[in-house]
Protein backbone atom coordinates (compact mmCIF):
# COMPACT_ATOMS: atom_id res chain seq x y z
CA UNK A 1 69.89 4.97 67.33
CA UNK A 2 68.70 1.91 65.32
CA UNK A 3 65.21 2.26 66.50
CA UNK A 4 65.63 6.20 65.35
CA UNK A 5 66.44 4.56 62.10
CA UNK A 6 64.21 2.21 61.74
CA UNK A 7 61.07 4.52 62.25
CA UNK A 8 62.67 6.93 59.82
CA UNK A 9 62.88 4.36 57.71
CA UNK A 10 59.22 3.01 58.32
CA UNK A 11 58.19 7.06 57.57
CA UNK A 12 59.69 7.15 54.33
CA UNK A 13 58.33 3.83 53.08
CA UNK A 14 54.68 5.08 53.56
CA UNK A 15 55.32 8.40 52.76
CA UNK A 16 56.81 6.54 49.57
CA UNK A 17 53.14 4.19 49.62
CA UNK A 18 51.27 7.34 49.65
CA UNK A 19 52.68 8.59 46.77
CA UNK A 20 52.56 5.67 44.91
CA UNK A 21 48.92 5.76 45.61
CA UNK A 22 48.24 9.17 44.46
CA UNK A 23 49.87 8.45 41.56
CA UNK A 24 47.98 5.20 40.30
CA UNK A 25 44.50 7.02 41.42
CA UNK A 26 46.01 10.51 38.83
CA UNK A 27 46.92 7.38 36.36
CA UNK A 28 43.22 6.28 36.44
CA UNK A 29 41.70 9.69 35.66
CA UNK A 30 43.76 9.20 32.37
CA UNK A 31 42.86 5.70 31.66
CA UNK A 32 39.35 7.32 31.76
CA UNK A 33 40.03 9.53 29.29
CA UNK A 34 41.56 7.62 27.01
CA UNK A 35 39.06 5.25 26.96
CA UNK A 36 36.26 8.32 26.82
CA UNK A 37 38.15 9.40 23.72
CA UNK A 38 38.89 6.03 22.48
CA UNK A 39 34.89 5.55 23.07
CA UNK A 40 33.59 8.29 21.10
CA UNK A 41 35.79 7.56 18.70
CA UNK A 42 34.06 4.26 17.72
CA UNK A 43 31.14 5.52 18.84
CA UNK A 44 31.49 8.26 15.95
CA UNK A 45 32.76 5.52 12.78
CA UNK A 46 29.55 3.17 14.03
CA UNK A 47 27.28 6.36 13.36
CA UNK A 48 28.78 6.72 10.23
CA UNK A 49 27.51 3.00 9.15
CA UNK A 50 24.38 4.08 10.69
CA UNK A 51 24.50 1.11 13.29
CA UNK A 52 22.44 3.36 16.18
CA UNK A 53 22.04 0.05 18.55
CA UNK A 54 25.93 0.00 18.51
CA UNK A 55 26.77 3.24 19.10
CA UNK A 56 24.73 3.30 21.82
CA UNK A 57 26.11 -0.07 23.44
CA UNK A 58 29.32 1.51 23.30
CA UNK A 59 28.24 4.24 25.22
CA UNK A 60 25.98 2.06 27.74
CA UNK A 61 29.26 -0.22 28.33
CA UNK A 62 31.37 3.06 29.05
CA UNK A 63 28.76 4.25 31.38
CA UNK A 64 28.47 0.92 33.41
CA UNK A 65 32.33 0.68 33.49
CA UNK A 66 32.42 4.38 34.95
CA UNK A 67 29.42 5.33 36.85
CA UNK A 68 28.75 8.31 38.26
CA UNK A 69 31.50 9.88 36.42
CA UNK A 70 31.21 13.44 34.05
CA UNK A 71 32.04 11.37 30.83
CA UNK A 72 28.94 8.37 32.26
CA UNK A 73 26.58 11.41 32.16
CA UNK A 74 28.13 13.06 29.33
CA UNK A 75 26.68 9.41 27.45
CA UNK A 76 23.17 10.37 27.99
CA UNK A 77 23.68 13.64 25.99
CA UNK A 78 24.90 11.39 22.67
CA UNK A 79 22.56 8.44 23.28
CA UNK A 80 19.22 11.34 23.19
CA UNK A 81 21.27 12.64 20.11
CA UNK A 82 21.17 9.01 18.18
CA UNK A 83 17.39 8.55 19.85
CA UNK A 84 16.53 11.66 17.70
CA UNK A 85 18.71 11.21 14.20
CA UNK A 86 16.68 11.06 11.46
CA UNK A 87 18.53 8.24 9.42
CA UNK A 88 18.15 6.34 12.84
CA UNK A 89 15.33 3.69 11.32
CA UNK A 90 14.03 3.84 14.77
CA UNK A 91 13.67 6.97 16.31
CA UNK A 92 12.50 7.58 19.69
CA UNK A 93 12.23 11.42 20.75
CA UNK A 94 10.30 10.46 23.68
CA UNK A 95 13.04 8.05 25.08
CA UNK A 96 15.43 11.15 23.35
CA UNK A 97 13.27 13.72 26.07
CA UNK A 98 14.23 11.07 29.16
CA UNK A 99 18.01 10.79 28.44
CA UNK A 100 18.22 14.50 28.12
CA UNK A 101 16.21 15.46 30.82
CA UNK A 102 18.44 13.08 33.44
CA UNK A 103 21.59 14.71 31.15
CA UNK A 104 20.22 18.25 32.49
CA UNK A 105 19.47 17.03 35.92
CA UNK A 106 22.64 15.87 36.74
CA UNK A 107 24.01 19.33 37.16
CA UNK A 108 25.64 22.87 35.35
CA UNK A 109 28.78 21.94 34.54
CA UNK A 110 27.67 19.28 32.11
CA UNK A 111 29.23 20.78 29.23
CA UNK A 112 26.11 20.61 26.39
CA UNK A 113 24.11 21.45 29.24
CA UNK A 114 23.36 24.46 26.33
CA UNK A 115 22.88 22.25 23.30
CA UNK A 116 21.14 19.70 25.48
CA UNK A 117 18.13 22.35 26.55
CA UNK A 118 17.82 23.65 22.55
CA UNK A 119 17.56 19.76 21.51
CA UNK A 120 14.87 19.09 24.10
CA UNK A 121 13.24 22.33 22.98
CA UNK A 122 13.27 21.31 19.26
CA UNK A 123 12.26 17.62 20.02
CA UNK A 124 9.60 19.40 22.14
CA UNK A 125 8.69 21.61 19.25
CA UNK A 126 8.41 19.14 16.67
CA UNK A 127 6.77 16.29 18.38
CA UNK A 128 3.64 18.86 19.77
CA UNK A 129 1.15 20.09 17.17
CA UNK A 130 1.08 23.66 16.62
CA UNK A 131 -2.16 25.78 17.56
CA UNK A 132 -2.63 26.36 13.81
CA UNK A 133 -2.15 22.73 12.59
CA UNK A 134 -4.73 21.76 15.20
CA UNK A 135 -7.11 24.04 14.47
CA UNK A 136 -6.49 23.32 10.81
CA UNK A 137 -6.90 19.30 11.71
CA UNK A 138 -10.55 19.89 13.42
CA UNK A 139 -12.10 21.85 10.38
CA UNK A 140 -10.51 19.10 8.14
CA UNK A 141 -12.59 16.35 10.36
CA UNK A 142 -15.45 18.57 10.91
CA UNK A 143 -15.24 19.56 6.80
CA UNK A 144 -14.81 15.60 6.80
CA UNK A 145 -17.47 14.78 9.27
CA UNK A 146 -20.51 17.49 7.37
CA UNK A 147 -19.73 16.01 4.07
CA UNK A 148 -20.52 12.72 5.18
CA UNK A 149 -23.78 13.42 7.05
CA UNK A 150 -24.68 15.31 4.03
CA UNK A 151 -23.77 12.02 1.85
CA UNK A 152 -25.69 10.14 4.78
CA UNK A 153 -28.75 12.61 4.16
CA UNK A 154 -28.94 12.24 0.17
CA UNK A 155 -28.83 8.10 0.65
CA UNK A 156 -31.52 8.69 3.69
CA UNK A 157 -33.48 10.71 1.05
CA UNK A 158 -33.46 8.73 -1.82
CA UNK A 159 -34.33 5.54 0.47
CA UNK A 160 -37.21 7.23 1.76
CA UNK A 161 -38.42 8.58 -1.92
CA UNK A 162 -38.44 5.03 -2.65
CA UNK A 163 -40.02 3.46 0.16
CA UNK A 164 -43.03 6.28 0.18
CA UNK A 165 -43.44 5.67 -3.51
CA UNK A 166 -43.56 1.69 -2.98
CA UNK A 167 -46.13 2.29 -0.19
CA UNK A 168 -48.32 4.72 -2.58
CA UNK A 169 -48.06 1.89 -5.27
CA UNK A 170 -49.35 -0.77 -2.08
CA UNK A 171 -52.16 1.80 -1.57
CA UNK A 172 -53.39 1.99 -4.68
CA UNK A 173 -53.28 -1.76 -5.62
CA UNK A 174 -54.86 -1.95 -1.68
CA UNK A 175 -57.41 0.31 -2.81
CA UNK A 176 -58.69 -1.11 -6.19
CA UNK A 177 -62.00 -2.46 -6.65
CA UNK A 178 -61.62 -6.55 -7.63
């Protein structure tokens, strides 16, 4: 009967261990969060002073606290967004294009997975030149490039006009009886 006991006893306590278990791993989740929120939070008054490099520490420190979690890749998504801000003094779209495309790659259910493809598409947009503005660019250079031959030509001329009148003036003195 005591050995009946005991093991009942010995059941409960690690059904009673499991539990306790479950619960700190649910309590973690929520520490997670917290500190997610807590994270953009800051992350949100330092982009108001317009301190980029901070705002994105605070997301690089959340990140390397909780890899490979949804809120770790959710930091990629704000990081391209400060890359690209135009009061950032130091923008980098093509840095912006890398943390947006890993962002993207890390699966559907990231939830700006949306906003994340029309920012890529704008950066995309804005940082290639147009057809137009290319075309437009080479008859600037080639307007550019004809003027100056033509200015090249005139000074080529006049250089010329005076050399062959320099050598008809040698020609004649060349020629003169003494």
């Amino acid at each position: 009967m005591r050995k009946r006991v005991a093991i009942v006893i010995a059941l409960l306590l690690v059904v009673q261990a499991g539990c306790v278990s479950v619960r700190r791993t649910d309590r973690r989740p929520d520490d997670r969060a917290a500190m997610w929120l807590a994270t953009q939070k800051a992350a949100s008054r330092v982009m108001e002073a317009q301190t980029f490099s901070m705002a994105e520490q605070l997301f690089n420190d959340f990140a390397a606290k909780y890899p490979g979690t949804p809120e770790a890749t959710e930091t990629l998504f704000w990081r391209a967004l400060y890359r690209i801000d135009p009061a950032n003094k130091s923008p980098n779209p093509r840095e912006a294009l890398s943390l947006l495309d890993r962002y993207l790659a890390s699966g559907n259910d990231a939830p700006h997975a949306l906003d994340a493809m029309v920012v890529r598409r704008l950066i995309v947009a804005t940082q290639a030149p147009t057809t137009g503005a290319v075309a437009g660019l080479r008859e600037r250079v080639q307007d550019d490039s004809t003027q100056k031959l033509r200015d090249d030509l005139t000074r080529v001329t006049a250089d010329l006009a005076r050399v062959t009148a320099e050598l008809e003036r040698i020609k004649k003195r060349m020629a003169a009886p003494r």
